[in-house]
C-alpha atoms as a PDB file:
ATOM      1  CA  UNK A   1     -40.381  46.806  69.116  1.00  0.00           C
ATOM      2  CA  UNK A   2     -39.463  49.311  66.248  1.00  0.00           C
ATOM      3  CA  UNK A   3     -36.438  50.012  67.512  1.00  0.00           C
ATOM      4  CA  UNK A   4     -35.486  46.373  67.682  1.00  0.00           C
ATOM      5  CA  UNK A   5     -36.928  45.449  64.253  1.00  0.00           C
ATOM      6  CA  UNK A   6     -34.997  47.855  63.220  1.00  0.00           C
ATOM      7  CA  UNK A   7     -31.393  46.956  64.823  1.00  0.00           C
ATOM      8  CA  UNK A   8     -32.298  42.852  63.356  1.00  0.00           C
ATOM      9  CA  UNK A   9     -32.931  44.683  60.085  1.00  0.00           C
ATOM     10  CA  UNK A  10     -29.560  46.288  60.008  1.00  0.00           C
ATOM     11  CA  UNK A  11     -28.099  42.835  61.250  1.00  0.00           C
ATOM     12  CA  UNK A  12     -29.141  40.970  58.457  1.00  0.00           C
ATOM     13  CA  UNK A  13     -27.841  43.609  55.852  1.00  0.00           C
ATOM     14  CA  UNK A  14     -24.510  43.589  57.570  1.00  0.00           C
ATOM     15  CA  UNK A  15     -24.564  39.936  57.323  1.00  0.00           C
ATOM     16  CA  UNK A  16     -25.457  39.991  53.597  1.00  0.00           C
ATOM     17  CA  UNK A  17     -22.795  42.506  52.817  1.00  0.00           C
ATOM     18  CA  UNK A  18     -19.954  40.274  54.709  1.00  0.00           C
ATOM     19  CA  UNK A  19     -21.265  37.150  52.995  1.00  0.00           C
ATOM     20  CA  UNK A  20     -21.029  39.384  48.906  1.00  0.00           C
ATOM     21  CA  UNK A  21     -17.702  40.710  50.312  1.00  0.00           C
ATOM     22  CA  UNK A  22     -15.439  38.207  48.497  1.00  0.00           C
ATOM     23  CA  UNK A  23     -17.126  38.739  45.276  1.00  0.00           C
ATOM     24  CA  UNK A  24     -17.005  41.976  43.032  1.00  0.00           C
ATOM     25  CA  UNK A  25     -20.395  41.549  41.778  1.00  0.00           C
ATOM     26  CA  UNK A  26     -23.214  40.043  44.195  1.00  0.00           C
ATOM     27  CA  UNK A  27     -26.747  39.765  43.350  1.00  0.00           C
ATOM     28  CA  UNK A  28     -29.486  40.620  46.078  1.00  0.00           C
ATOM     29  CA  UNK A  29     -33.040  41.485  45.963  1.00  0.00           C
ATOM     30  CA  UNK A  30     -32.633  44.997  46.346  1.00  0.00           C
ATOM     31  CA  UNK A  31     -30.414  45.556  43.298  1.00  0.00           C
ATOM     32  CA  UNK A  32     -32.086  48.384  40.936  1.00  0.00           C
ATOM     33  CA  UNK A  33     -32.626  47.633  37.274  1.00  0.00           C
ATOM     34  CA  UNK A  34     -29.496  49.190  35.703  1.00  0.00           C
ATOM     35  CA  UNK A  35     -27.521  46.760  38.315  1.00  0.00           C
ATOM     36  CA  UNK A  36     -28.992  44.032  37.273  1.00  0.00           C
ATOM     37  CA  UNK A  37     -28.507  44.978  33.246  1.00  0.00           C
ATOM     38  CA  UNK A  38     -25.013  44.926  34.423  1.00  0.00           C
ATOM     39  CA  UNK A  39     -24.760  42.305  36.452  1.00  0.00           C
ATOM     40  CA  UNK A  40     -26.527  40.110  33.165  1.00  0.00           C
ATOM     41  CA  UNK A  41     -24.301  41.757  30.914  1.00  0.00           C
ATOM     42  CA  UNK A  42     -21.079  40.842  32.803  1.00  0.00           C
ATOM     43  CA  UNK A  43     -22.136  37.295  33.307  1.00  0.00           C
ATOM     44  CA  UNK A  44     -22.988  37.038  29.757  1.00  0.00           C
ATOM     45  CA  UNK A  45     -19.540  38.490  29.057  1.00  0.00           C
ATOM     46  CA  UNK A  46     -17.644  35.991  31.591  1.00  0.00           C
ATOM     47  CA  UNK A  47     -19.539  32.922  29.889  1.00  0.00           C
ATOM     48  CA  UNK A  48     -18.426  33.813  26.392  1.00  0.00           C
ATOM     49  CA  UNK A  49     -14.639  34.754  27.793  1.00  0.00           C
ATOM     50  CA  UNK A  50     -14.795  30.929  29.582  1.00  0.00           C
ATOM     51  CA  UNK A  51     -16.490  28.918  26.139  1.00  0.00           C
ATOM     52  CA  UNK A  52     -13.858  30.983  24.258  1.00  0.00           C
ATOM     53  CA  UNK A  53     -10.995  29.478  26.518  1.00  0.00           C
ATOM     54  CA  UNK A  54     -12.463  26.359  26.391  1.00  0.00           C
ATOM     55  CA  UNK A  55     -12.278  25.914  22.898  1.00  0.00           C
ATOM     56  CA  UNK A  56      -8.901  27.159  22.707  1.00  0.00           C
ATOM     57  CA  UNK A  57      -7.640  25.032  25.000  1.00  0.00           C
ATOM     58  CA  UNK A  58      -9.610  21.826  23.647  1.00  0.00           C
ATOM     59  CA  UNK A  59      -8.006  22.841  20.344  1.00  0.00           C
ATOM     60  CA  UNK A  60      -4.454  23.550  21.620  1.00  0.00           C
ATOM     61  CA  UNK A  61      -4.398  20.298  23.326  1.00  0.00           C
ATOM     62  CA  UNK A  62      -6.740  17.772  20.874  1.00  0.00           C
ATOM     63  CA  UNK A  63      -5.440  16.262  17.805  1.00  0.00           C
ATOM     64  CA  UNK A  64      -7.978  15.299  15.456  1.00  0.00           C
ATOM     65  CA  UNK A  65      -6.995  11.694  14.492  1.00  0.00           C
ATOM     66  CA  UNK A  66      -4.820  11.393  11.025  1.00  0.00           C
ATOM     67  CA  UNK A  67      -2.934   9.700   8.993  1.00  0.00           C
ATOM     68  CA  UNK A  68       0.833  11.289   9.782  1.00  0.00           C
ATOM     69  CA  UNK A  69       0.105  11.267  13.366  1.00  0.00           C
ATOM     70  CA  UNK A  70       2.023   8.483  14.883  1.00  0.00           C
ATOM     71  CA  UNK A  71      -0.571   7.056  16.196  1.00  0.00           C
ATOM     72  CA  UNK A  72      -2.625   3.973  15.353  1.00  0.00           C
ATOM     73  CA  UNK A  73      -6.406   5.357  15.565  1.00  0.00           C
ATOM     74  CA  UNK A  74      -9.237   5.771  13.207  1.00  0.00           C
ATOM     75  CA  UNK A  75      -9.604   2.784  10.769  1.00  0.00           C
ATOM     76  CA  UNK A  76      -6.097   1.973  10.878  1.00  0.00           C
ATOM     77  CA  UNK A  77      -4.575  -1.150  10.726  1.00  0.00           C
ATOM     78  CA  UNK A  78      -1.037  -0.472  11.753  1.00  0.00           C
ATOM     79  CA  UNK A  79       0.446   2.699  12.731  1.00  0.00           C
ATOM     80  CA  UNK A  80      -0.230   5.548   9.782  1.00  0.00           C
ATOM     81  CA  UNK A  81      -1.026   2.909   7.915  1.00  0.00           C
ATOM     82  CA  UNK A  82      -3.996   0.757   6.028  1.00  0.00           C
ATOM     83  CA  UNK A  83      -7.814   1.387   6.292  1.00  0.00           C
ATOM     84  CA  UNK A  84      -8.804   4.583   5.039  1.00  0.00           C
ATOM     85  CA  UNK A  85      -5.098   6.162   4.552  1.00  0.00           C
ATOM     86  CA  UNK A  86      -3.205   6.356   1.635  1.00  0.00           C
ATOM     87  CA  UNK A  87      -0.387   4.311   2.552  1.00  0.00           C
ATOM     88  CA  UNK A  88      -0.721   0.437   3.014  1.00  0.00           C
ATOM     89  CA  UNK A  89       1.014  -1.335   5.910  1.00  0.00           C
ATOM     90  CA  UNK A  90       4.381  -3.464   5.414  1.00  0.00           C
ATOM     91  CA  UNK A  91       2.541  -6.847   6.953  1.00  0.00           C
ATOM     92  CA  UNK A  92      -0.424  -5.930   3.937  1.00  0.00           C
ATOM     93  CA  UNK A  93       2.309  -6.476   1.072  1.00  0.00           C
ATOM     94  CA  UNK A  94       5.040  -8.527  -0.378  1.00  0.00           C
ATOM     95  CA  UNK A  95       8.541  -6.994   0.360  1.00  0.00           C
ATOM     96  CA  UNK A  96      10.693  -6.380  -2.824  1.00  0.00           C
ATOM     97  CA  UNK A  97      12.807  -9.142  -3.816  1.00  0.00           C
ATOM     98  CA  UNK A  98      16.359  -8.127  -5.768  1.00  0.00           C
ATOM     99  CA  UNK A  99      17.207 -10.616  -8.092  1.00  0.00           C
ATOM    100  CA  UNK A 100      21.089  -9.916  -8.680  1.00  0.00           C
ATOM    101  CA  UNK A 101      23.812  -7.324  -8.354  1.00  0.00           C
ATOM    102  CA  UNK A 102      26.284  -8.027 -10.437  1.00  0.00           C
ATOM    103  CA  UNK A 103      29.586  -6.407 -11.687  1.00  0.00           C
ATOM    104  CA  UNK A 104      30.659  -5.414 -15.205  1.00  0.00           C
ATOM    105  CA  UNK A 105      33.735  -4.900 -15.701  1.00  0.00           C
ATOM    106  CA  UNK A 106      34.631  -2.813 -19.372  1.00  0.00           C
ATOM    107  CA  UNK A 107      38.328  -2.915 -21.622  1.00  0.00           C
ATOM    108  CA  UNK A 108      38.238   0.980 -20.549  1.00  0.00           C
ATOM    109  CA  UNK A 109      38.572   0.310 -16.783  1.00  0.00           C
ATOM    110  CA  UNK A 110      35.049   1.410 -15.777  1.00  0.00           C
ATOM    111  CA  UNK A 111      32.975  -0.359 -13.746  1.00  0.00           C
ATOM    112  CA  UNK A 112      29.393  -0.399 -14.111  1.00  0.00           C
ATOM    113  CA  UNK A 113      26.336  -2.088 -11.515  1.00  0.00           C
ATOM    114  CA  UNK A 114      23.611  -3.269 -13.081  1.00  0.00           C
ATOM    115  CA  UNK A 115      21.164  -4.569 -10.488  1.00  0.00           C
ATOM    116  CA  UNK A 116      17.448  -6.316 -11.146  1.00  0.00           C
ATOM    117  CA  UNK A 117      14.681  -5.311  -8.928  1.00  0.00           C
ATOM    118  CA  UNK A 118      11.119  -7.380  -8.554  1.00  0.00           C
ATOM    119  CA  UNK A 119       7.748  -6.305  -7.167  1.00  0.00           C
ATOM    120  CA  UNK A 120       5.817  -8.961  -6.783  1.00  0.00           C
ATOM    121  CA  UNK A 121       2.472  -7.350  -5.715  1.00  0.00           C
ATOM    122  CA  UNK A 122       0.036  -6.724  -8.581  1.00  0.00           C
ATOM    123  CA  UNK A 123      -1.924  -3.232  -7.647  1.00  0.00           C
ATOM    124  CA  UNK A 124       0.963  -2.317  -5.386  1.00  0.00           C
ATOM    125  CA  UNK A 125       3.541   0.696  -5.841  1.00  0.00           C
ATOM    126  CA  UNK A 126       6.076   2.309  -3.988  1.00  0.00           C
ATOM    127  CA  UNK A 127       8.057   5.402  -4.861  1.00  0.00           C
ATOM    128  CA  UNK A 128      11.485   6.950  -3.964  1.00  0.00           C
ATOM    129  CA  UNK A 129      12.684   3.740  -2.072  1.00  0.00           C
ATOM    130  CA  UNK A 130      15.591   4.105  -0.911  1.00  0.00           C
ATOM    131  CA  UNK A 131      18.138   1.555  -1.523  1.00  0.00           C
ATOM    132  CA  UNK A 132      21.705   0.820  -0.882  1.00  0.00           C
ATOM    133  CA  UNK A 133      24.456  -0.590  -2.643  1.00  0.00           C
ATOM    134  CA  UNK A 134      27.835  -2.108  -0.584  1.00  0.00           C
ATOM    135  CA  UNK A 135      31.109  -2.724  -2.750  1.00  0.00           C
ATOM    136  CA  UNK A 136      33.419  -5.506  -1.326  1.00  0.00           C
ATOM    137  CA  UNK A 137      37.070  -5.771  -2.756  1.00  0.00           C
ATOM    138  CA  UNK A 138      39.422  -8.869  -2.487  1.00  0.00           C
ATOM    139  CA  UNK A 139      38.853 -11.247   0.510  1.00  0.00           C
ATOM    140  CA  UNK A 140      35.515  -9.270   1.222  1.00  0.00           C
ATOM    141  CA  UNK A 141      36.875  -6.109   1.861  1.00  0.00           C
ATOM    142  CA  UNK A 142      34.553  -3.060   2.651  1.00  0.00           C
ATOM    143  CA  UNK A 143      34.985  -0.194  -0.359  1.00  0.00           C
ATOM    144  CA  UNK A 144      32.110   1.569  -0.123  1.00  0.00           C
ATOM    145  CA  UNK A 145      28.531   2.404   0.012  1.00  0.00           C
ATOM    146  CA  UNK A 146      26.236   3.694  -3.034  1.00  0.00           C
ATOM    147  CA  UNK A 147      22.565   4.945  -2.019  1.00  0.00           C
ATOM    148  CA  UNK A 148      19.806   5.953  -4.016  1.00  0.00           C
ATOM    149  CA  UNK A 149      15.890   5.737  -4.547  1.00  0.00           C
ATOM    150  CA  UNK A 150      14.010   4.140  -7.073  1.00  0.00           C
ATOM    151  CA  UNK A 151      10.308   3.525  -8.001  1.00  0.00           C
ATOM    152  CA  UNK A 152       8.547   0.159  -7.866  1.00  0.00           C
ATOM    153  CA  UNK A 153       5.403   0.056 -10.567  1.00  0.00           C
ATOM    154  CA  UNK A 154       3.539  -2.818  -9.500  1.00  0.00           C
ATOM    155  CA  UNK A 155       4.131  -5.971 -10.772  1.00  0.00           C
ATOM    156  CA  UNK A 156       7.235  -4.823 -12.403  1.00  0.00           C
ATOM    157  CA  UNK A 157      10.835  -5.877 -12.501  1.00  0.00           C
ATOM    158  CA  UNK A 158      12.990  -2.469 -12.358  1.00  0.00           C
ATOM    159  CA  UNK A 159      17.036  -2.934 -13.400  1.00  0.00           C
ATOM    160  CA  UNK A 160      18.981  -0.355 -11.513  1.00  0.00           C
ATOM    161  CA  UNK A 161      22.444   0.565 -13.592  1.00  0.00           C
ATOM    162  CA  UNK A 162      25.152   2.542 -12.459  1.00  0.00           C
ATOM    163  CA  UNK A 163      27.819   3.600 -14.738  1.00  0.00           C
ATOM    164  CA  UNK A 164      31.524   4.557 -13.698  1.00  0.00           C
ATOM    165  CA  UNK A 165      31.445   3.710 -10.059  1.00  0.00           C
ATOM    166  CA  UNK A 166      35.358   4.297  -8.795  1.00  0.00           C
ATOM    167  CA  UNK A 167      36.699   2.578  -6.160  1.00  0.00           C
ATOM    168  CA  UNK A 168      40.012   3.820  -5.703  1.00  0.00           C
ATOM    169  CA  UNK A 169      43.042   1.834  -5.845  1.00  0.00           C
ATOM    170  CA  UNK A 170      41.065  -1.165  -4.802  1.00  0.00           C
ATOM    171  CA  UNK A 171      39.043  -3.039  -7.846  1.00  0.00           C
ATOM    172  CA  UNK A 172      35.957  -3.990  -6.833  1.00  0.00           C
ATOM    173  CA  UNK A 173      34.856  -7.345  -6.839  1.00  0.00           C
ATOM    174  CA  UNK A 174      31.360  -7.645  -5.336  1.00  0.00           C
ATOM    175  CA  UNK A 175      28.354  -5.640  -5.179  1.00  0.00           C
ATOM    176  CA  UNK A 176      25.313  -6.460  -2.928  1.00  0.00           C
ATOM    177  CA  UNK A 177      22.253  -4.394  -3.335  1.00  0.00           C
ATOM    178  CA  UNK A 178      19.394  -4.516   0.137  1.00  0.00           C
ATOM    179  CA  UNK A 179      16.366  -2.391   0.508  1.00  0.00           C
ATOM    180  CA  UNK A 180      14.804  -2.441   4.260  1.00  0.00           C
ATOM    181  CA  UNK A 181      11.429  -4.128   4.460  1.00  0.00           C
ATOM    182  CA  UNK A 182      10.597  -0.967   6.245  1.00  0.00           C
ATOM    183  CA  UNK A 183      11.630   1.426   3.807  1.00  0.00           C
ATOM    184  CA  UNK A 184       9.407   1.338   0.952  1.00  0.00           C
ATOM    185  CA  UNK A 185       5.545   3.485   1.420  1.00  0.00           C
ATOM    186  CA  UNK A 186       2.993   1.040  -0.567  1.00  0.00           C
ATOM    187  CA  UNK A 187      -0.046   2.263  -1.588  1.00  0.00           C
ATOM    188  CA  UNK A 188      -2.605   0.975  -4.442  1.00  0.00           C
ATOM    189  CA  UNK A 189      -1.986   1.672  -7.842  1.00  0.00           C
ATOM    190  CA  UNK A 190      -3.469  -0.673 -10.183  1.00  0.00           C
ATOM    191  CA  UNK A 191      -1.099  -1.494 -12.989  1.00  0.00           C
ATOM    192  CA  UNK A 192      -3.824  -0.995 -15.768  1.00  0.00           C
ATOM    193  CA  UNK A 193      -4.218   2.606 -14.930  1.00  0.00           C
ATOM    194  CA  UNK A 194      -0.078   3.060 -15.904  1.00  0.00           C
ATOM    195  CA  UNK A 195       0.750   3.468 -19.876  1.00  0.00           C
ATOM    196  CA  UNK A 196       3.903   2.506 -20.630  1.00  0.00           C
ATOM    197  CA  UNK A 197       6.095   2.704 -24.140  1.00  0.00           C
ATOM    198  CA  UNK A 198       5.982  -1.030 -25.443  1.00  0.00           C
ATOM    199  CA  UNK A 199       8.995  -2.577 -27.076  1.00  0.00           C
ATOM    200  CA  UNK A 200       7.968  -3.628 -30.521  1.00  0.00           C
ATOM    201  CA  UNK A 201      11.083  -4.359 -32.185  1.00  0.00           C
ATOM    202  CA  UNK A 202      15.084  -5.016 -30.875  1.00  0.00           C
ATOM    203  CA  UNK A 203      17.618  -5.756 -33.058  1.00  0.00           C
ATOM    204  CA  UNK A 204      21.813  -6.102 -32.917  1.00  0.00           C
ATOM    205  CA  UNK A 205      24.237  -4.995 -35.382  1.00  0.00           C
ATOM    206  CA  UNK A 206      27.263  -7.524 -36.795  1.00  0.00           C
ATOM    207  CA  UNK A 207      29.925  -6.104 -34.954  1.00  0.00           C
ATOM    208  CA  UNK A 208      31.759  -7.591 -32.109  1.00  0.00           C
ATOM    209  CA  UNK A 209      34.145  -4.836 -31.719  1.00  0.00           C
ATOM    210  CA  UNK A 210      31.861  -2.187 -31.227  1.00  0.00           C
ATOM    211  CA  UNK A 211      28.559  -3.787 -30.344  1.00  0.00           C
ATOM    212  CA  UNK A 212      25.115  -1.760 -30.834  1.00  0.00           C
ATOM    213  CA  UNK A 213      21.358  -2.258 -29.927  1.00  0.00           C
ATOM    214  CA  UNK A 214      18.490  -0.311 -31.419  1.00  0.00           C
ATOM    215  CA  UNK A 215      15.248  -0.717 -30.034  1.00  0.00           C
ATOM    216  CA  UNK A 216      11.662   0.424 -31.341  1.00  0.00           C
ATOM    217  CA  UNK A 217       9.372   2.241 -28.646  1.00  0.00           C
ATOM    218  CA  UNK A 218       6.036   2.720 -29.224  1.00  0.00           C
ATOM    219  CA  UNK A 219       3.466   5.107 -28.075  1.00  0.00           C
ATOM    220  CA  UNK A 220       0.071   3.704 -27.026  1.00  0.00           C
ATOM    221  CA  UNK A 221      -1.394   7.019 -25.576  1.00  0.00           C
ATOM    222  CA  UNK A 222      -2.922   9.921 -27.344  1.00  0.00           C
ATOM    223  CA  UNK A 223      -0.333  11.771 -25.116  1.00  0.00           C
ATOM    224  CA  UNK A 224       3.635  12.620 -26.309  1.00  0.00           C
ATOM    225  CA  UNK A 225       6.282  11.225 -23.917  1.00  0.00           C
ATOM    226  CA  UNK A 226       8.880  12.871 -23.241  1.00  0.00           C
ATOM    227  CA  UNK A 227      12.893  11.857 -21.742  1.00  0.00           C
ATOM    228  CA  UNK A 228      11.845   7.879 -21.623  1.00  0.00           C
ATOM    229  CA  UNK A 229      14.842   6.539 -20.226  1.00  0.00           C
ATOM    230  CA  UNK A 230      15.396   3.317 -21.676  1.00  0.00           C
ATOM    231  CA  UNK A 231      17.969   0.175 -19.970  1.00  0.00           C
ATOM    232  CA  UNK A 232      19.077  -2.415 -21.939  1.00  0.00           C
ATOM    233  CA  UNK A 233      20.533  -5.813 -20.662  1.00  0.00           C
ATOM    234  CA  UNK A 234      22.159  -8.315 -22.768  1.00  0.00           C
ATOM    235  CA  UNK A 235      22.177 -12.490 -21.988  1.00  0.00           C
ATOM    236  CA  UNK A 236      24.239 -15.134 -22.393  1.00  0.00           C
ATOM    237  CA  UNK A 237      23.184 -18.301 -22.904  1.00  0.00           C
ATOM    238  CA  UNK A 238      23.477 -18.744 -18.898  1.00  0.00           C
ATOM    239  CA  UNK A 239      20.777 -16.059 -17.991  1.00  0.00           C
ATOM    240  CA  UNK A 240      23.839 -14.159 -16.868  1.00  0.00           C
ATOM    241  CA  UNK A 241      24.042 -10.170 -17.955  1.00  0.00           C
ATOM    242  CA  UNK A 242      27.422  -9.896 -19.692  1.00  0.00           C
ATOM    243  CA  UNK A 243      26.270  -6.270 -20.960  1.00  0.00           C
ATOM    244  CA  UNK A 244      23.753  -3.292 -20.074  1.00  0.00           C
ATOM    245  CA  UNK A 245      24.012   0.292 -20.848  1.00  0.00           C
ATOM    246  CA  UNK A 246      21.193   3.065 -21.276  1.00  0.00           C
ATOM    247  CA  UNK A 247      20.026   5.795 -23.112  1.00  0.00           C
ATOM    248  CA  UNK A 248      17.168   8.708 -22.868  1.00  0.00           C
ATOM    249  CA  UNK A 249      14.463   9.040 -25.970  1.00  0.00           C
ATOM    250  CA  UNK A 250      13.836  13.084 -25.917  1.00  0.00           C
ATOM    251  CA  UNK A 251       9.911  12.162 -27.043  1.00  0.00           C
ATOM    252  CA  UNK A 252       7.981   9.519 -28.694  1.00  0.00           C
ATOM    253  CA  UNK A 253       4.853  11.231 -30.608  1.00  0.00           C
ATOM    254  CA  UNK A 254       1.350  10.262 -29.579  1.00  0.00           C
ATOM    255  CA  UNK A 255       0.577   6.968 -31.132  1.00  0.00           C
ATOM    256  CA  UNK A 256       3.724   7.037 -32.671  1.00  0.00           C
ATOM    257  CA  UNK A 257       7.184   5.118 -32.596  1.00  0.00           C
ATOM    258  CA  UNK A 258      10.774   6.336 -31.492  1.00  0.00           C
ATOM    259  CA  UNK A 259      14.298   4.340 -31.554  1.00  0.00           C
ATOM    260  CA  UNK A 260      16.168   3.795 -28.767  1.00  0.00           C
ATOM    261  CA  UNK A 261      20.291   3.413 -29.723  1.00  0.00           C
ATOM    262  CA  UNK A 262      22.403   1.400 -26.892  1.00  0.00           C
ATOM    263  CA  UNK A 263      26.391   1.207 -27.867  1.00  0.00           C
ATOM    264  CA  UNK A 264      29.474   0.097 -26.863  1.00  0.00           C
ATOM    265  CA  UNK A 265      32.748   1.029 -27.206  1.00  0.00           C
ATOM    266  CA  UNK A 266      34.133  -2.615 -25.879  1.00  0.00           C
ATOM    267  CA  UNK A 267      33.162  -5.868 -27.483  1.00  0.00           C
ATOM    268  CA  UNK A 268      30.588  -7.998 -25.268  1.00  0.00           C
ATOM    269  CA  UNK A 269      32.742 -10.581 -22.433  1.00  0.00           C
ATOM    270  CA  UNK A 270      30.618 -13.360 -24.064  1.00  0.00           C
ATOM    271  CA  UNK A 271      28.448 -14.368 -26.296  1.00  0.00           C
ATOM    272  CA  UNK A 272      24.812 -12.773 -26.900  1.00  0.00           C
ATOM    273  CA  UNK A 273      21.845 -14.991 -26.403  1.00  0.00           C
ATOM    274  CA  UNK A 274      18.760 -12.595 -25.530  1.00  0.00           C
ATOM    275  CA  UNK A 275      18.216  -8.748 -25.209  1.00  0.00           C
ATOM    276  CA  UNK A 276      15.933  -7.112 -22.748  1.00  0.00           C
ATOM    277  CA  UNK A 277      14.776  -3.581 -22.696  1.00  0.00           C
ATOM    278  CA  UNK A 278      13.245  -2.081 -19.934  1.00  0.00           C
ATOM    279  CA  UNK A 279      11.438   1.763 -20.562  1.00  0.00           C
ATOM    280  CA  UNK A 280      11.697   3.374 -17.413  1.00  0.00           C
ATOM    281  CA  UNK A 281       8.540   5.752 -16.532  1.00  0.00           C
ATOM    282  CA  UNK A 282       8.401   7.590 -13.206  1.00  0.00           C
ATOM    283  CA  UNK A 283       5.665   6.661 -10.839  1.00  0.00           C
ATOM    284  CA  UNK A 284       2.854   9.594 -10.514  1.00  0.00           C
END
């Protein structure tokens, strides 16, 4: 019976060994103390190697939901856009409506583009839009293309003037200014929080050879401002611009007053009714 108790006995181990075989570590009953130490200490190991992956992997492949993401998630009422992110979405807001592009035409042979700009939307800005200007010559003939940016304060009406555009040989006759209802970034800025030079005086000298505009710009803040560009449009009695030119006031003092000079070296194409000046202050 010993002898067979014995041979089952030896069974079984073999059997135990062939089943751990795959493995490099296997635990068993008769493991002594510093093999189990290991064997903890390796599993240990192993389960901080596998968490370690884990959370590289989860990090590698997860994006935490944002606002530049592409996607519309979190809060978001359109893609990127609304809810909790800076930016409001397109459907949220007015698009900007331009009120004229028009041609001027000096004695010298420049041409100049003044162009008037509204934003309707009270506590709405926009910055760095990006415009585009097309110049048509006789019988609607494509010249060329002008593009640049400018900011929309809310509730504003922003003139856009370009001065010596060239065209060539060709004289250009039309000018159409578009801005994509896409292209402009909204986001709130209420206009009370803006200070802005106000226009307290404007006045026109007598000549009509040589016209010129001085305008007083005052200082509301207890700040100094500094390169205020200032744009100037002159009226006929039609509401039609027959003149607009601009200048830059190096600094108006803190509640203090600067003047603004406009002047031309051509008389006016018609008659002055009204003169507006806009200051021009970048967005923040």
């Amino acid at each position: 019976m010993g002898r067979v108790a014995n041979r089952q006995n030896r069974v079984f181990e073999l059997k135990r060994l062939t089943l751990c075989e795959p493995f490099v570590f296997c635990y068993n009953e008769k493991m002594s103390w510093a093999a189990n130490r290991r064997f903890l200490i390796l599993l240990i190991i192993g389960a901080v190697i596998v968490a370690f992956l884990t959370i590289v992997l989860i990090t590698t492949v997860y994006k935490t939901p944002s606002c530049t993401d592409g996607i519309q998630n979190q809060d978001e009422t359109g893609v990127d856009c609304g809810g909790s992110c800076q930016y409001l979405c397109t459907a949220e807001v007015q698009p900007p409506t331009v009120l004229f592009t028009k041609i001027l035409d000096n004695d010298s042979g420049r041409t100049d583009i003044i162009a008037l700009i509204e934003n309707k939307n009270a506590d709405v800005a926009a910055k760095n839009v990006p415009y585009r200007i097309t110049l048509y010559g006789d019988n609607q003939l494509f010249i060329q293309e002008i593009n640049g940016t400018v900011d929309l304060p809310p509730g504003a009406t922003i003139p856009i003037y370009l001065t010596g555009v060239t065209s060539g040989e060709q004289k250009i006759k039309s000018a159409f200014l578009d801005i994509s209802a896409s292209a402009p970034r909204w986001f709130s800025l209420p206009s009370s929080s803006r200070i802005m030079p106000t226009v307290l005086h404007t006045s026109q000298n007598d000549s009509a050879t040589f016209p010129r505009v001085e305008t007083i710009l005052a200082n509301p803040s207890s700040a100094p401002m500094s390169n205020v560009q200032a744009i100037v449009l002159v009226y006929d009695a039609r509401k039609d611009v027959i003149a607009a030119s601009k200048t830059i006031v190096s600094l108006i003092p803190p509640r203090g007053q600067a003047t603004a000079v406009f002047t031309w070296n051509n008389a006016f194409v018609g008659i002055p009714v009204s003169i507006e000046v806009v200051p021009i202050i970048p967005l923040p």
